[in-house]
Protein backbone atom coordinates (compact mmCIF):
# COMPACT_ATOMS: atom_id res chain seq x y z
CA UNK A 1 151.37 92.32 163.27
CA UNK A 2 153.49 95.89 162.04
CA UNK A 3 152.27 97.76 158.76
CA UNK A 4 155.02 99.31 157.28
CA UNK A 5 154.14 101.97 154.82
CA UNK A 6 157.41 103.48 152.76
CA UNK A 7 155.81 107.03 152.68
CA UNK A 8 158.59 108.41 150.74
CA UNK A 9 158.06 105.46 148.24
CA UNK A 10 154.31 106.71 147.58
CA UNK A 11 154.82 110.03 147.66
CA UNK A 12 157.84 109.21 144.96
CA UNK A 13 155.22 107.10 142.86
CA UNK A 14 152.82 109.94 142.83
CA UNK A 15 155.39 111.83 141.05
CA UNK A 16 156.02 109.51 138.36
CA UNK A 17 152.46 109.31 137.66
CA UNK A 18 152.65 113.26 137.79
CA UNK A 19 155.79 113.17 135.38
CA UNK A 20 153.49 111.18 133.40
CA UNK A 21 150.76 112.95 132.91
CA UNK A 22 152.86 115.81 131.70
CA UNK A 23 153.97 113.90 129.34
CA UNK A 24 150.59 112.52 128.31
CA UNK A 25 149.50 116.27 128.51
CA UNK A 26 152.07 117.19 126.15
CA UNK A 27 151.67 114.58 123.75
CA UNK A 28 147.69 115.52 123.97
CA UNK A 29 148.43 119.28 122.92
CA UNK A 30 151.27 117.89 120.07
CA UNK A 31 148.08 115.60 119.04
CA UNK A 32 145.89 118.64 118.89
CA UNK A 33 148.21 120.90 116.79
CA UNK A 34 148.65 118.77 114.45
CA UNK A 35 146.96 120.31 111.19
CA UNK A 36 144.91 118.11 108.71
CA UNK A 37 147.59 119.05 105.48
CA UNK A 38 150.36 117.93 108.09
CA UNK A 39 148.56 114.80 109.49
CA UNK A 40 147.14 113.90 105.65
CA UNK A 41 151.27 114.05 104.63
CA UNK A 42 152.77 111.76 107.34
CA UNK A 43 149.95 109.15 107.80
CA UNK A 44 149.17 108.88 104.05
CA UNK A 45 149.32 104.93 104.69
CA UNK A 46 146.55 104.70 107.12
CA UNK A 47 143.26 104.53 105.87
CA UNK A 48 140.40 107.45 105.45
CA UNK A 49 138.30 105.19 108.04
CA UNK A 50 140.72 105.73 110.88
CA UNK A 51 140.71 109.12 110.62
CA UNK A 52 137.66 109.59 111.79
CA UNK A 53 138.59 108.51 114.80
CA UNK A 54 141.03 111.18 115.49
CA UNK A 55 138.68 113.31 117.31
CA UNK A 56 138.42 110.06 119.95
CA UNK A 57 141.63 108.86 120.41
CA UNK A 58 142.78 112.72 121.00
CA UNK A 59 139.79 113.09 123.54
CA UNK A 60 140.98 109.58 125.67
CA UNK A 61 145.03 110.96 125.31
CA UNK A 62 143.41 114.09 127.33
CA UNK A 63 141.44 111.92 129.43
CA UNK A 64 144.11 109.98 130.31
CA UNK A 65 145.95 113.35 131.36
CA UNK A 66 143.69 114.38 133.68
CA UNK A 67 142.94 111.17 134.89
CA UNK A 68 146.85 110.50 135.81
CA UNK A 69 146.98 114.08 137.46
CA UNK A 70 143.72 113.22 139.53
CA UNK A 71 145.76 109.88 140.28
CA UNK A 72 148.83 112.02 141.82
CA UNK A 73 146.86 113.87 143.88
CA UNK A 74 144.83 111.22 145.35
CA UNK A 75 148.26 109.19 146.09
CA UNK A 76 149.70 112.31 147.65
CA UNK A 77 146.03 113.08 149.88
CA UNK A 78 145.97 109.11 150.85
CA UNK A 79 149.49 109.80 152.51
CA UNK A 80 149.18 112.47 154.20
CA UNK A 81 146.29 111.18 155.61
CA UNK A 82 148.31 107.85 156.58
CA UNK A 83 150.67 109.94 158.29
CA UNK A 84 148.07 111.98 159.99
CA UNK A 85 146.70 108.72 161.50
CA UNK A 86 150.02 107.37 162.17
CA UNK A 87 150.78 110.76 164.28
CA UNK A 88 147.12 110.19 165.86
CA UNK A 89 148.01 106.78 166.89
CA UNK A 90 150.92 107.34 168.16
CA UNK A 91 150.34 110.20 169.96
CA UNK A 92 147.32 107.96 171.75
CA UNK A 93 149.91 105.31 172.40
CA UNK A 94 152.39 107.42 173.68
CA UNK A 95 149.60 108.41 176.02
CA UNK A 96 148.41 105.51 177.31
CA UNK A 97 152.13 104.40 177.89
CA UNK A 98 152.33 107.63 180.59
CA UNK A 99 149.17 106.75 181.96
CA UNK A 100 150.69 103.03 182.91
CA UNK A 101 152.41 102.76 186.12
């Protein structure tokens, strides 16, 4: 049985979840300069109760941020160590295969 692993496909992935955590990032520090005259003008229509959790949903949008950019850089480690291995076993197979008559 062969496992295939599209490297450039993962390492490609990782940088859409990088892409999106810049976004997320960006849309955290929009969230965050966002004044209360400003905020009170455009969301007139949602309730006083909601704004109080502001504080919240602009802590999880950061959250999310980092979390996404600790997500492209595990994705990116987990490959290269795949393709360490893969070099490691194939240097031990390529071994073995001179060491047969």
């Amino acid at each position: 049985m062969t496992l295939e692993i599209d490297y450039e496909a993962m390492v490609l992935h990782a940088g859409h979840v990088g892409t999106s955590a810049s976004d997320v990032s960006l849309a955290a520090q929009a969230a965050a300069t966002v004044s209360d005259d400003a905020f009170g003008v455009l969301c007139s229509f949602i309730p006083p109760i909601l704004n109080s959790f502001w504080p919240t949903n602009l802590s999880a949008i950061q959250d999310a941020s980092s979390d996404l950019s600790d997500i492209e850089a595990t994705l990116k480690k987990v490959v290269a160590d795949l393709q360490a291995e893969d070099g490691g076993v194939k240097k031990a197979a390529d071994d073995l295969r001179s060491a047969l008559p």
